[in-house]
C-alpha atoms as a PDB file:
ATOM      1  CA  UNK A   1     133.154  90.868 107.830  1.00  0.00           C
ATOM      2  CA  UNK A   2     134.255  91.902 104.521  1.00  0.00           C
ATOM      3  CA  UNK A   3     132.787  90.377 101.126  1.00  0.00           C
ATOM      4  CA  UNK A   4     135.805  88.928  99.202  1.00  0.00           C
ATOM      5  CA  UNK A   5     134.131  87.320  96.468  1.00  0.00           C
ATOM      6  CA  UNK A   6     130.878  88.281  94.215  1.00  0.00           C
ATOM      7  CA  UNK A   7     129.132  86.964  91.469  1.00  0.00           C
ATOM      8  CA  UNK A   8     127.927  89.743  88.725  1.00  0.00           C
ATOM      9  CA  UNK A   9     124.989  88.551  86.174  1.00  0.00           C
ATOM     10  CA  UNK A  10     124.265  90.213  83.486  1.00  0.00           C
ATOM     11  CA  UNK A  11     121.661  89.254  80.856  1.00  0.00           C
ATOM     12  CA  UNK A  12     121.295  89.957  76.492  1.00  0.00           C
ATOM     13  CA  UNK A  13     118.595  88.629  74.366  1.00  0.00           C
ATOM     14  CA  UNK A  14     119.471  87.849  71.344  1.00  0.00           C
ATOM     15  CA  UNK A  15     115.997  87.191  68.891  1.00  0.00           C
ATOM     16  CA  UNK A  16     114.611  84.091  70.776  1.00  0.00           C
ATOM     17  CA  UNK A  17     117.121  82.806  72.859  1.00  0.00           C
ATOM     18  CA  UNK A  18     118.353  84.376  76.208  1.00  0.00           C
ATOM     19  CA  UNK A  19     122.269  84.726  77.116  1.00  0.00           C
ATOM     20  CA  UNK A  20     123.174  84.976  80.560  1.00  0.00           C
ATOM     21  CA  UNK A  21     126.700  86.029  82.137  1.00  0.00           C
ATOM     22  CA  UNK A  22     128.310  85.067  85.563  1.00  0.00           C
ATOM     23  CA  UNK A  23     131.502  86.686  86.555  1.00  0.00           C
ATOM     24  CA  UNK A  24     132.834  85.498  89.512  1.00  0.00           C
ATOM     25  CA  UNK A  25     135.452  88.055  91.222  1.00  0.00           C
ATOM     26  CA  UNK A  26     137.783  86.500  93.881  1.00  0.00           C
ATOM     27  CA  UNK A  27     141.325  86.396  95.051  1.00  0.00           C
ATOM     28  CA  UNK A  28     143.126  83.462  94.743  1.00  0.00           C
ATOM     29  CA  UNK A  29     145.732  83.105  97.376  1.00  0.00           C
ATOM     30  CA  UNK A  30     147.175  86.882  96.362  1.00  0.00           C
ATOM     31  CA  UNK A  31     146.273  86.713  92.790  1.00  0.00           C
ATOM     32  CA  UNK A  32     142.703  88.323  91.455  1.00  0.00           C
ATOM     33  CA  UNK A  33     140.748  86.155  89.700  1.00  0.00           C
ATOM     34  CA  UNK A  34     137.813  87.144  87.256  1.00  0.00           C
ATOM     35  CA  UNK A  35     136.317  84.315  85.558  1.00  0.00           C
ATOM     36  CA  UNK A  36     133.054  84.274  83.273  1.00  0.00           C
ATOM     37  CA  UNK A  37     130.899  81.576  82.654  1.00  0.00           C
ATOM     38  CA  UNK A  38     128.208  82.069  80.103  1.00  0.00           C
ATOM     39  CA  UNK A  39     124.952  80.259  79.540  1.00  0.00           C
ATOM     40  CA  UNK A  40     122.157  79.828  76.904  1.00  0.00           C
ATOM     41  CA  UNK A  41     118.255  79.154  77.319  1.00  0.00           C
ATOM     42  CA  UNK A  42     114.550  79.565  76.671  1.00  0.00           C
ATOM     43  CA  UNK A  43     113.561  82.384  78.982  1.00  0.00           C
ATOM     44  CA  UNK A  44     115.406  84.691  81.802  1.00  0.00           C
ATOM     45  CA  UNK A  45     115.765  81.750  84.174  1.00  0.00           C
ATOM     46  CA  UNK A  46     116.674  79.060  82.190  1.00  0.00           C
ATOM     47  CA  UNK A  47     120.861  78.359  82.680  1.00  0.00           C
ATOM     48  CA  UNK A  48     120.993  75.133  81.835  1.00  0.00           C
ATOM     49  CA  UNK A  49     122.986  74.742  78.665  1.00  0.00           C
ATOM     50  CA  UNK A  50     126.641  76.615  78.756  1.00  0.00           C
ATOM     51  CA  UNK A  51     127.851  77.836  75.975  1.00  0.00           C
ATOM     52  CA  UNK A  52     131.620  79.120  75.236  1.00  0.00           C
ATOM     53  CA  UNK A  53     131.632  83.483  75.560  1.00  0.00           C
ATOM     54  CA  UNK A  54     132.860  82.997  72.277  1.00  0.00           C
ATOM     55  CA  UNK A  55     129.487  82.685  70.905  1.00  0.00           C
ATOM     56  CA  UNK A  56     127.874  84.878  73.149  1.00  0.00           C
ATOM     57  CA  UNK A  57     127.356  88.662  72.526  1.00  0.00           C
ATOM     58  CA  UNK A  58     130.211  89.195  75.371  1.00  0.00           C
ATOM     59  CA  UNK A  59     133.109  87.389  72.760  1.00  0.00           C
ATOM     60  CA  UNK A  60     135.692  90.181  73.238  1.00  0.00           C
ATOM     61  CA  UNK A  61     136.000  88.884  76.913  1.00  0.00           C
ATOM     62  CA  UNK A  62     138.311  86.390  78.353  1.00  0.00           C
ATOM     63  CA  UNK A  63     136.590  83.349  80.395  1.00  0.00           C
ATOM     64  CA  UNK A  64     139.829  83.465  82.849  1.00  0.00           C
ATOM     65  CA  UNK A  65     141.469  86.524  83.692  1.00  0.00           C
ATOM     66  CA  UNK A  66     144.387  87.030  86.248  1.00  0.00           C
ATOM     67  CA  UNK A  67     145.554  90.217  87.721  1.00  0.00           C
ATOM     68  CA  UNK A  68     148.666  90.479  90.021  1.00  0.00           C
ATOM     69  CA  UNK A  69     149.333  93.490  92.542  1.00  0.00           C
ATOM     70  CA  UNK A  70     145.687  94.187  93.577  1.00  0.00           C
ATOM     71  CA  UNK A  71     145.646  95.569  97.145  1.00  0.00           C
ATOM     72  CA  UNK A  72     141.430  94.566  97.398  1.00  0.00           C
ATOM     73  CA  UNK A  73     138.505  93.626  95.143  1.00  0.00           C
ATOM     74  CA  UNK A  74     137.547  95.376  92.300  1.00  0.00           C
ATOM     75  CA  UNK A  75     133.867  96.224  93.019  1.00  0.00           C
ATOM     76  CA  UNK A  76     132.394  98.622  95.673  1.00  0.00           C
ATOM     77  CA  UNK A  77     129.329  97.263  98.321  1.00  0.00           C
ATOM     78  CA  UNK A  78     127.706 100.045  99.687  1.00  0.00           C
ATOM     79  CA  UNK A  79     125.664  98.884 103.376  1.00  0.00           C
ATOM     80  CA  UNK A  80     123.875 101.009 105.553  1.00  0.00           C
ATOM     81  CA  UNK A  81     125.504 101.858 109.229  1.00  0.00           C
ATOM     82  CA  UNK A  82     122.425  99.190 110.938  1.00  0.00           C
ATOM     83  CA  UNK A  83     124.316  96.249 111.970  1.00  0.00           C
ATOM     84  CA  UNK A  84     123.137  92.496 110.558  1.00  0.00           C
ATOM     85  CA  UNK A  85     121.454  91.118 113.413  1.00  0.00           C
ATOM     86  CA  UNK A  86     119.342  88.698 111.453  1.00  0.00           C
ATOM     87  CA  UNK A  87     122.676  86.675 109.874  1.00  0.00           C
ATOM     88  CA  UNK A  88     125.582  87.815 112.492  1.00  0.00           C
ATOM     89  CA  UNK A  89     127.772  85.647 109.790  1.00  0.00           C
ATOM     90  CA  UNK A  90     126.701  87.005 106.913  1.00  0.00           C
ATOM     91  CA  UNK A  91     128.838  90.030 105.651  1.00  0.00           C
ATOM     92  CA  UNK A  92     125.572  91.446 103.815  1.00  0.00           C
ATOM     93  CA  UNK A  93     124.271  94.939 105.424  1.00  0.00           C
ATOM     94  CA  UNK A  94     120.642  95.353 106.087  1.00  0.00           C
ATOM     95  CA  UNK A  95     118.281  97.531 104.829  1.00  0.00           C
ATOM     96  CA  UNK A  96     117.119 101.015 106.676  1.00  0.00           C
ATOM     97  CA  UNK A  97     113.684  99.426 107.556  1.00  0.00           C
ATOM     98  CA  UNK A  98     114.814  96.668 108.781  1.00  0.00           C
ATOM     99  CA  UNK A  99     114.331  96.792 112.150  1.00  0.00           C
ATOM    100  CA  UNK A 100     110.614  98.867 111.690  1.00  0.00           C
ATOM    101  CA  UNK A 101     108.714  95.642 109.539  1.00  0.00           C
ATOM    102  CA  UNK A 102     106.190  95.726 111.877  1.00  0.00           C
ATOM    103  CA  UNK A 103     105.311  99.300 112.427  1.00  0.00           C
ATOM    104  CA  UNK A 104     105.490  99.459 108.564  1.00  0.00           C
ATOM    105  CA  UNK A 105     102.562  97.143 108.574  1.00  0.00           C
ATOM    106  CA  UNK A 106     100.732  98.914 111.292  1.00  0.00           C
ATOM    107  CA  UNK A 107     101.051 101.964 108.753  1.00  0.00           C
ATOM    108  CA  UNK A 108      99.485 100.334 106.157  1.00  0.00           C
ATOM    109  CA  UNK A 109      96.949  99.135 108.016  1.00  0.00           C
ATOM    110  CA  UNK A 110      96.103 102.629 109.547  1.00  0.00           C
ATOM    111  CA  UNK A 111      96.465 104.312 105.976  1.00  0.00           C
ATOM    112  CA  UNK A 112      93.972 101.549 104.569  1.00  0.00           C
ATOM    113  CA  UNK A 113      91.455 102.249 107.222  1.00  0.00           C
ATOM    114  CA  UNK A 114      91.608 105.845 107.210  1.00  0.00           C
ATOM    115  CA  UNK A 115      91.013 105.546 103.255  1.00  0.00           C
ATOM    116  CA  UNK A 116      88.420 103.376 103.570  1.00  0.00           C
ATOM    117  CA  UNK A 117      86.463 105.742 106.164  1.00  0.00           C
ATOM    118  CA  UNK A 118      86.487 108.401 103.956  1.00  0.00           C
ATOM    119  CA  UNK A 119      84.938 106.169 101.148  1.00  0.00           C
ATOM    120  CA  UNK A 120      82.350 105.047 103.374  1.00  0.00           C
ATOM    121  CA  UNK A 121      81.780 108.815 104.318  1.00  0.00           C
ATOM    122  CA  UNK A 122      79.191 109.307 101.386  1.00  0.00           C
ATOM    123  CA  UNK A 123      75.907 111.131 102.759  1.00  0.00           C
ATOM    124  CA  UNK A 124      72.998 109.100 102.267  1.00  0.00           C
ATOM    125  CA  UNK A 125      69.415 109.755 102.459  1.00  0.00           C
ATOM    126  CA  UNK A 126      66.454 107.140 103.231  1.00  0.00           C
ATOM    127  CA  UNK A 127      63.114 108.231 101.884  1.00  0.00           C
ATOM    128  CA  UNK A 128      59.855 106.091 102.243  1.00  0.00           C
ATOM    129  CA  UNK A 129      58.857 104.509  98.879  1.00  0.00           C
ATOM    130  CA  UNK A 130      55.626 106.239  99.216  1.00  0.00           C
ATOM    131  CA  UNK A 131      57.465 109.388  98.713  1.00  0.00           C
ATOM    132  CA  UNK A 132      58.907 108.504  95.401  1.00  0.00           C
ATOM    133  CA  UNK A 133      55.110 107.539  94.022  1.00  0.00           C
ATOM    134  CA  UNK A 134      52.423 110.376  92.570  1.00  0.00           C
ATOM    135  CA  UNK A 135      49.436 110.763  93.980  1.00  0.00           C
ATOM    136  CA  UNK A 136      47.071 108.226  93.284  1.00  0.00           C
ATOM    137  CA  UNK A 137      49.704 106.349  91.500  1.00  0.00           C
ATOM    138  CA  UNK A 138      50.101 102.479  91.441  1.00  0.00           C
ATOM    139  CA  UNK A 139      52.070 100.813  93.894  1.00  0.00           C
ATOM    140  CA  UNK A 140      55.035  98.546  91.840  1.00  0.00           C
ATOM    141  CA  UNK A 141      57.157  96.694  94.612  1.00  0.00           C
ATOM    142  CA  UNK A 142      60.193  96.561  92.430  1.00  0.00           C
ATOM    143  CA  UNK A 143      63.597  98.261  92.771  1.00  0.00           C
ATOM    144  CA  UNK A 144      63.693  98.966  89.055  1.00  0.00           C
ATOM    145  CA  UNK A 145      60.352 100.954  89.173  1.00  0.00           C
ATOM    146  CA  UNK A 146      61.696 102.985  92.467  1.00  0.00           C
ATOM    147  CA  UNK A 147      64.739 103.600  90.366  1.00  0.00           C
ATOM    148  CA  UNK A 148      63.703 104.770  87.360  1.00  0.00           C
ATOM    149  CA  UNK A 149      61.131 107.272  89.679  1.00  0.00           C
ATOM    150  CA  UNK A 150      64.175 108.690  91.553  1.00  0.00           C
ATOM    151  CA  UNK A 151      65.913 109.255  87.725  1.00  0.00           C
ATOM    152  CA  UNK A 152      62.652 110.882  86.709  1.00  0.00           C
ATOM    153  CA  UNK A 153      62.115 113.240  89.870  1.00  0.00           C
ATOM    154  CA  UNK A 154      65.606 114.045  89.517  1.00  0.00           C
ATOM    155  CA  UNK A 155      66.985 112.960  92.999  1.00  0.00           C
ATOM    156  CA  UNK A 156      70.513 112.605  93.114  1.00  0.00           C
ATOM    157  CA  UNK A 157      72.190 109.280  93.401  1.00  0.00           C
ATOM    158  CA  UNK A 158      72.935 109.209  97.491  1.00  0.00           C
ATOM    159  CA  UNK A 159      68.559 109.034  98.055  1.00  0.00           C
ATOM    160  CA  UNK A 160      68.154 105.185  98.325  1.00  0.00           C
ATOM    161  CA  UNK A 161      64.253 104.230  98.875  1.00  0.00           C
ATOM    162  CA  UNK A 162      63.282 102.103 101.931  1.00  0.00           C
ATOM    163  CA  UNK A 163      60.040 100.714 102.898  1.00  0.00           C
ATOM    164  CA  UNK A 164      58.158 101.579 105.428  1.00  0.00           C
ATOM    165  CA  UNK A 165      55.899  99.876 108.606  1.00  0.00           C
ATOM    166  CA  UNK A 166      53.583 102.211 109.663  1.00  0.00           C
ATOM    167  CA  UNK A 167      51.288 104.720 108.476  1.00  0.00           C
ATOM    168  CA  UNK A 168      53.934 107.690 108.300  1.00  0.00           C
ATOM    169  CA  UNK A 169      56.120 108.579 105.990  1.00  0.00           C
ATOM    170  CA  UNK A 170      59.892 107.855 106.489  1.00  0.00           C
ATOM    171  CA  UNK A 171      62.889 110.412 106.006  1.00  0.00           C
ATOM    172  CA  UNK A 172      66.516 110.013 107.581  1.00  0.00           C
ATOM    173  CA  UNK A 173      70.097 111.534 106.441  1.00  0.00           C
ATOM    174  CA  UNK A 174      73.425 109.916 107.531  1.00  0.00           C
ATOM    175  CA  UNK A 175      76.062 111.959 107.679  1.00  0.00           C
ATOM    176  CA  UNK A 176      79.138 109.900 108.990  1.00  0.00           C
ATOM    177  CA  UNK A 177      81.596 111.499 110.726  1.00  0.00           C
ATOM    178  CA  UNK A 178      85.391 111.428 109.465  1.00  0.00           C
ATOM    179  CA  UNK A 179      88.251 110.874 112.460  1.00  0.00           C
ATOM    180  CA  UNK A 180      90.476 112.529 110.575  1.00  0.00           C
ATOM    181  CA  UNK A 181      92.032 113.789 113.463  1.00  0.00           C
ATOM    182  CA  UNK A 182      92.498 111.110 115.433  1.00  0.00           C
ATOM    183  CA  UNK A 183      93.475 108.872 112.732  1.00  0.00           C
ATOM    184  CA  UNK A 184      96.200 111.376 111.568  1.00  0.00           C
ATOM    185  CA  UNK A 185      97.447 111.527 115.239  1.00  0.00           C
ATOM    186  CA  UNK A 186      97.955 108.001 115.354  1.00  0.00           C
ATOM    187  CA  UNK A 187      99.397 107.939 111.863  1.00  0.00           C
ATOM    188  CA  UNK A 188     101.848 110.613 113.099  1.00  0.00           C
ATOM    189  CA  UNK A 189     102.690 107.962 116.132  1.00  0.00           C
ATOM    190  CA  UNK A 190     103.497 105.321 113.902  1.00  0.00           C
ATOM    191  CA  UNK A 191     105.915 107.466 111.493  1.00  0.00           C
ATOM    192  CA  UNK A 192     107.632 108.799 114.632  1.00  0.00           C
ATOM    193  CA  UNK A 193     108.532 105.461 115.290  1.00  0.00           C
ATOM    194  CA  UNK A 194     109.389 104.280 112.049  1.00  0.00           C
ATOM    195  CA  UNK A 195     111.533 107.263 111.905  1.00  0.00           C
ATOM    196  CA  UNK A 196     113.324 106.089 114.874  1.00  0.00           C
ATOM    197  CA  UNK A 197     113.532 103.093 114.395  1.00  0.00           C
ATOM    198  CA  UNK A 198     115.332 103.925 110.709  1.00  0.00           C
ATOM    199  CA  UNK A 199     117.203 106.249 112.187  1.00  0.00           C
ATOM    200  CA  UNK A 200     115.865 109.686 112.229  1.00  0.00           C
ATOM    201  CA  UNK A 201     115.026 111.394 115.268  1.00  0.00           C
ATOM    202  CA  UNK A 202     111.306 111.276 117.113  1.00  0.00           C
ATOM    203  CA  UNK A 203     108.976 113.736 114.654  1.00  0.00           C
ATOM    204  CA  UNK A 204     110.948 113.886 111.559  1.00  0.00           C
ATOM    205  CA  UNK A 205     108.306 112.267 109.540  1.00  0.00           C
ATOM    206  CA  UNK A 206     104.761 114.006 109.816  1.00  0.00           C
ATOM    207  CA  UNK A 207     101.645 113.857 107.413  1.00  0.00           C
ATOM    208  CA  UNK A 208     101.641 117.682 108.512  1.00  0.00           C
ATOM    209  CA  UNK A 209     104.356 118.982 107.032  1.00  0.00           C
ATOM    210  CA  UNK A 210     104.309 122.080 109.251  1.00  0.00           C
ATOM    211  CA  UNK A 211     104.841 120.355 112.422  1.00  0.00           C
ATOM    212  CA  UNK A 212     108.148 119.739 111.208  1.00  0.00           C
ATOM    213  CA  UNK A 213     111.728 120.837 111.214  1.00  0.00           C
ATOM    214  CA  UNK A 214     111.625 124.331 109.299  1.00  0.00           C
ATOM    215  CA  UNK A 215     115.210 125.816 109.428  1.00  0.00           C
ATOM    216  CA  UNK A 216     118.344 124.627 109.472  1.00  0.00           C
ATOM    217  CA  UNK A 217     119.007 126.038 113.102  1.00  0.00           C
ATOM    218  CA  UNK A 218     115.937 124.081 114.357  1.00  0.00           C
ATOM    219  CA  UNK A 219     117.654 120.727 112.714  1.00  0.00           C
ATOM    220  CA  UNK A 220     120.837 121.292 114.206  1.00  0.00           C
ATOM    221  CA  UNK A 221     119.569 122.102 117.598  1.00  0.00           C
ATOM    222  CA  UNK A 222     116.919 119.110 117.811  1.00  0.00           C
ATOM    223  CA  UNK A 223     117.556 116.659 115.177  1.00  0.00           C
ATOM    224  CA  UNK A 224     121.024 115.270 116.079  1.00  0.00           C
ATOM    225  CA  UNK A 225     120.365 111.504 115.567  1.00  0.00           C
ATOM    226  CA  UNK A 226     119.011 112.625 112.243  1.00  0.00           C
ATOM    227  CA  UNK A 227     122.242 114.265 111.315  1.00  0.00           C
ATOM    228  CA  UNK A 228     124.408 111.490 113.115  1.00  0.00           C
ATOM    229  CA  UNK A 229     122.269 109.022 111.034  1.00  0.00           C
ATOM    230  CA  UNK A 230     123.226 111.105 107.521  1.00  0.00           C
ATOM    231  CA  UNK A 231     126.768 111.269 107.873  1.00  0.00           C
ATOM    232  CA  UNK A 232     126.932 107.299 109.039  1.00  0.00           C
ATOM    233  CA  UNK A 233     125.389 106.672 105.152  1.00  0.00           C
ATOM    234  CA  UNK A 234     127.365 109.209 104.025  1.00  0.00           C
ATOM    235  CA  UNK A 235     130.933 107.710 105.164  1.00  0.00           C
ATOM    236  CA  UNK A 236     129.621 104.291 104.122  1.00  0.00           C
ATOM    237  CA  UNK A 237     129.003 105.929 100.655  1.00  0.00           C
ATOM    238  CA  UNK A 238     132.439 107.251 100.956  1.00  0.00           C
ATOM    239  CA  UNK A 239     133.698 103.693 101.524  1.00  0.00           C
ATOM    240  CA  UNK A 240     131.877 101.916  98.781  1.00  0.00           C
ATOM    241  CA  UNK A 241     133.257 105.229  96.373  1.00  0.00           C
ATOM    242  CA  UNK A 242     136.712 104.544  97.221  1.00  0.00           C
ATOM    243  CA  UNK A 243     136.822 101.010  96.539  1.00  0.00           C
ATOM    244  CA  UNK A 244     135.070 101.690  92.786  1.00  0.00           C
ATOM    245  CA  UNK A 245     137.404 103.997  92.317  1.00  0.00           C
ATOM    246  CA  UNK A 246     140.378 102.189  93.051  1.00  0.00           C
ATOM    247  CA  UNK A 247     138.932  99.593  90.534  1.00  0.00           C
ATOM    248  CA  UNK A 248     138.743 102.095  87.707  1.00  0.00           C
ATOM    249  CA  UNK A 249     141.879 103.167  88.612  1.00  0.00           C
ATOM    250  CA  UNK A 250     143.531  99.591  88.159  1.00  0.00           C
ATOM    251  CA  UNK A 251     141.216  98.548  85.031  1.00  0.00           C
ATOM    252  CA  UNK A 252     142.585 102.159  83.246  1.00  0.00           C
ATOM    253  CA  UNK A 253     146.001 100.697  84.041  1.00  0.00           C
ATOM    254  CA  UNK A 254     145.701  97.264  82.824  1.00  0.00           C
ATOM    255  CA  UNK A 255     144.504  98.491  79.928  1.00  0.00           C
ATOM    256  CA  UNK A 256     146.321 101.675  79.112  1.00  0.00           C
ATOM    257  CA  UNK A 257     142.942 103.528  79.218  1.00  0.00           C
ATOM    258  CA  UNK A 258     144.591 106.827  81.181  1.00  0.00           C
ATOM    259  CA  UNK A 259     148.080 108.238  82.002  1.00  0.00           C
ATOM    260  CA  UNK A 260     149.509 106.192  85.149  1.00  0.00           C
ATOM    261  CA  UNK A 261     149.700 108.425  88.480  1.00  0.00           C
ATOM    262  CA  UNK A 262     148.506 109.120  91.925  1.00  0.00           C
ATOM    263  CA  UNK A 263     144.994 110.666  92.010  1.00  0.00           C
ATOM    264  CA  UNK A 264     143.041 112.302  95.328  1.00  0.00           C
ATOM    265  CA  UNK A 265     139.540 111.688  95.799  1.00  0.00           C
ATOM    266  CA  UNK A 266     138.079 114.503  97.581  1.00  0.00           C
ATOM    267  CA  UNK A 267     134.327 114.250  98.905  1.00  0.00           C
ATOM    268  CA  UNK A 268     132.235 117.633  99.179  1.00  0.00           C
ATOM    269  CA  UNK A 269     128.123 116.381 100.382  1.00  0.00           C
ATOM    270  CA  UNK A 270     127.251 119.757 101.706  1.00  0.00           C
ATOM    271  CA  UNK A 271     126.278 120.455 105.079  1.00  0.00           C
ATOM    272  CA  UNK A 272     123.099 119.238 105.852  1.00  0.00           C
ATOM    273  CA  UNK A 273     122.092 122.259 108.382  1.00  0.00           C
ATOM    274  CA  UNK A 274     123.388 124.973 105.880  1.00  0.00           C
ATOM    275  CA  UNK A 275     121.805 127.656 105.024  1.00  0.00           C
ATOM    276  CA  UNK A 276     122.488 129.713 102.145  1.00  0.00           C
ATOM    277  CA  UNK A 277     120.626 133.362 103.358  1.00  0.00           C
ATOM    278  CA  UNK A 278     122.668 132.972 106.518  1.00  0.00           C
ATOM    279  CA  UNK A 279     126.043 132.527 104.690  1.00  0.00           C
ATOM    280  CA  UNK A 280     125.278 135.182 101.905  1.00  0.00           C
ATOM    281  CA  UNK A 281     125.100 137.274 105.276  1.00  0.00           C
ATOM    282  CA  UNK A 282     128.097 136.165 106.745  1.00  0.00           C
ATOM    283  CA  UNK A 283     130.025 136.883 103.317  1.00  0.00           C
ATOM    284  CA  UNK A 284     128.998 140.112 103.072  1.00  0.00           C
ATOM    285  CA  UNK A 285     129.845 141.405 106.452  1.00  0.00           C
ATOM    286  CA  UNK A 286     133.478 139.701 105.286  1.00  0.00           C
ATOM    287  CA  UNK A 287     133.438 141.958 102.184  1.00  0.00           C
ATOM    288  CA  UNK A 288     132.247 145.351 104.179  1.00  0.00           C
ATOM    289  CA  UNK A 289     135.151 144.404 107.322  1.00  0.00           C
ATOM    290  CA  UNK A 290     137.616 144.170 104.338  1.00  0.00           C
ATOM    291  CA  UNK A 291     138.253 140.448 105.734  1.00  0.00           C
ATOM    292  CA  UNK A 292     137.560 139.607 101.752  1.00  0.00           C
ATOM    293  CA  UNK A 293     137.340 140.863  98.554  1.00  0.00           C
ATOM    294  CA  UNK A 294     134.142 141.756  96.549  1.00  0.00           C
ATOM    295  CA  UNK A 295     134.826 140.243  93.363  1.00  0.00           C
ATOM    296  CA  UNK A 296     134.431 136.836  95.853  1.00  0.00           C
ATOM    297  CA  UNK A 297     131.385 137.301  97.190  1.00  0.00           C
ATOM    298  CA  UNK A 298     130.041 137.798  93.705  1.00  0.00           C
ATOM    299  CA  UNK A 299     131.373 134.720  92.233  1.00  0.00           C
ATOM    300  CA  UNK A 300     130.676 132.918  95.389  1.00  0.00           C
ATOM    301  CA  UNK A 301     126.431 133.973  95.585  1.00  0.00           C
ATOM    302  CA  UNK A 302     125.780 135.468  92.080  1.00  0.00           C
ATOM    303  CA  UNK A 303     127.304 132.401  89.983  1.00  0.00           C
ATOM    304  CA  UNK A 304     129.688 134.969  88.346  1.00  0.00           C
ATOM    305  CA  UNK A 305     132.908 133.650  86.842  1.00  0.00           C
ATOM    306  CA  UNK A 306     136.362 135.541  89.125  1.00  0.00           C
ATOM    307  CA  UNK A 307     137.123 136.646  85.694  1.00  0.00           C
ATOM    308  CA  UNK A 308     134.239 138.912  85.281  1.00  0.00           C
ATOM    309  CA  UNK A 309     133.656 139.592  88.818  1.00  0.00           C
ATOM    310  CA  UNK A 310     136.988 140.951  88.936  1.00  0.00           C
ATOM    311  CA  UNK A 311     135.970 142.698  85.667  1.00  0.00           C
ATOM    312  CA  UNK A 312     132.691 144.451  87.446  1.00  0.00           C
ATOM    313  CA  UNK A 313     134.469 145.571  90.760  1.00  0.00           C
ATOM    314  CA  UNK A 314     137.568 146.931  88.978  1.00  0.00           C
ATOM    315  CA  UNK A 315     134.597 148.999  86.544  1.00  0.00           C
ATOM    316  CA  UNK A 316     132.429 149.776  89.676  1.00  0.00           C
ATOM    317  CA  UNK A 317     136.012 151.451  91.550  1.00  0.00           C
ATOM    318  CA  UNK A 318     136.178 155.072  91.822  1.00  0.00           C
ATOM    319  CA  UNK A 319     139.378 156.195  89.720  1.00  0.00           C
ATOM    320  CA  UNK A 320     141.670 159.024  91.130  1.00  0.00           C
ATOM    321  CA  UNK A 321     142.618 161.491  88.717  1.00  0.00           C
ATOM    322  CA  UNK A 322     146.802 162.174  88.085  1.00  0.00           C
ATOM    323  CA  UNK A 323     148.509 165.232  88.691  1.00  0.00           C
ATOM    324  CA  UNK A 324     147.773 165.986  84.816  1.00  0.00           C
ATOM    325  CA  UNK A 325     143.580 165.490  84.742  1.00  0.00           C
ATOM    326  CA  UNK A 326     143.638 161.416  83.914  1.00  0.00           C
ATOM    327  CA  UNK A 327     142.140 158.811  85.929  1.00  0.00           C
ATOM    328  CA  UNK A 328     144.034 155.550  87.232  1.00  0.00           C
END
């Protein structure tokens, strides 16, 4: 299920003419292989003619390359936690919205719909012809002459002129009315279930952003797939981190780019349900209990160096004076 072999491509253009650059990474029984193959053409796409890297802006590289001693590949793939149901043999991930295509459409469609109502909202007002003519005026049946009398009289553009049967004049407004609510209801629905679908718990995506989660208690308590669902991505970007590191790691050897040694890779994402009034709290009921000391707290909330918060508690300090009238 792992990827043991990748092709990087990476593109200059020099004036006119196009270089393109494979590199193939693979192992080769237990030896790493990294071999480039460089090509020359017309436009982005065109790979037809090879030419040797020596020619190519990339000639400081070597077309084969051979490493011994390498424990994996030197690259890192990062895939989301959602197992690859479409191609069960391919060791590609899939992406988060994979499995919510179709509500993603439905969305759209809803979105689209909703927009459109709100253009079509526009008040309009139908007034006989025979309003729009002076008294003892002549009658022009054209659309240009009813025009230019609205523009004259001053009417504003949503009065359109009709024509009418009988002897009475005509008048009507339309006023559509917006579903706004219903349509945001059902627009709510379908992010739920995108949401869930994704991932996320059931309401974590809302057009109203005060239905939602406010505090970091309210998360913790009711949004556990959410947080289950952030620390799978996070451990798979933990995984894909490791392996780029090792590869820097073995390139600075190879190449004498940093003192050989063991390094630690430590990993600090922050909690996703902290929050910082609540801890500044909890800190300083450490400091008055005496569990810590001061000069902590202020380096820890105020963004003071321990230097000078040292400096500012040891000024702040009461001195007792010495059996001959100096302070200590």
């Amino acid at each position: 299920g792992e990827i043991s072999g990748v092709v990087f491509v990476n593109q200059e253009t020099v004036g006119k003419k196009y270089y393109t650059r494979l590199e193939y990474h693979r192992f080769i029984n237990d030896v790493y292989a990294i071999t480039n193959r460089c090509y020359i053409g017309d436009s982005a796409n065109d790979t037809s003619k090879r030419v040797d890297i020596a020619k190519t802006p990339w000639s400081d590289l070597l077309e084969e390359s051979f490493i011994q001693n390498v424990d994996g590949p030197l690259y890192g793939v990062l895939k989301m936690p959602h197992a690859n149901n479409v191609d069960v043999d391919s060791p590609m991930g899939l992406p988060i919205f994979s499995d919510a295509i179709e509500e993603l459409k439905d969305l759209d469609i809803a979105y689209s719909r909703n927009s459109k109502e709100i253009l079509d909202s526009k008040r309009t007002v139908l007034l006989d012809s025979d309003r729009l003519l002076p008294s003892g005026g002549k009658v022009a049946n054209t659309g240009l002459y009813f025009k230019n009398q609205r523009e004259s009289m001053g009417l504003p553009d949503y009065v359109k002129n009709v024509y009418g049967n009988g002897t009475e004049d005509f008048y009507q407004e339309i006023n559509p009315q917006l579903n706004t609510d219903t349509r945001l209801s059902g627009l709510n629905a379908l992010l739920s279930q995108i949401g869930y679908k994704i991932g996320y718990s059931n309401g974590y995506f809302v057009f109203n952003e005060s239905t939602g989660i406010q505090t970091a208690t309210g998360v913790e308590a009711e949004q556990q797939r959410t947080i289950q669902f952030i620390k799978d991505v996070r451990d798979k970007v933990e995984g894909c981190l490791d392996r780029v590191i090792y590869a820097l790691n073995v390139f600075a050897d190879l190449y004498d780019l940093a003192p050989v040694g063991v390094y630690e890779v430590t990993y600090d994402f922050g909690d996703i349900t902290y929050n910082r009034e609540d801890d500044r709290a909890r800190w300083w009921g450490y400091v008055v209990s005496g569990k810590v000391p001061a000069w902590m707290f202020f380096a820890k909330f105020e963004g003071m160096s321990e230097e000078d918060a040292k400096a500012m508690v040891a000024e702040a300090t009461p001195k007792q004076p010495t059996l001959f009238g100096n302070e200590e």
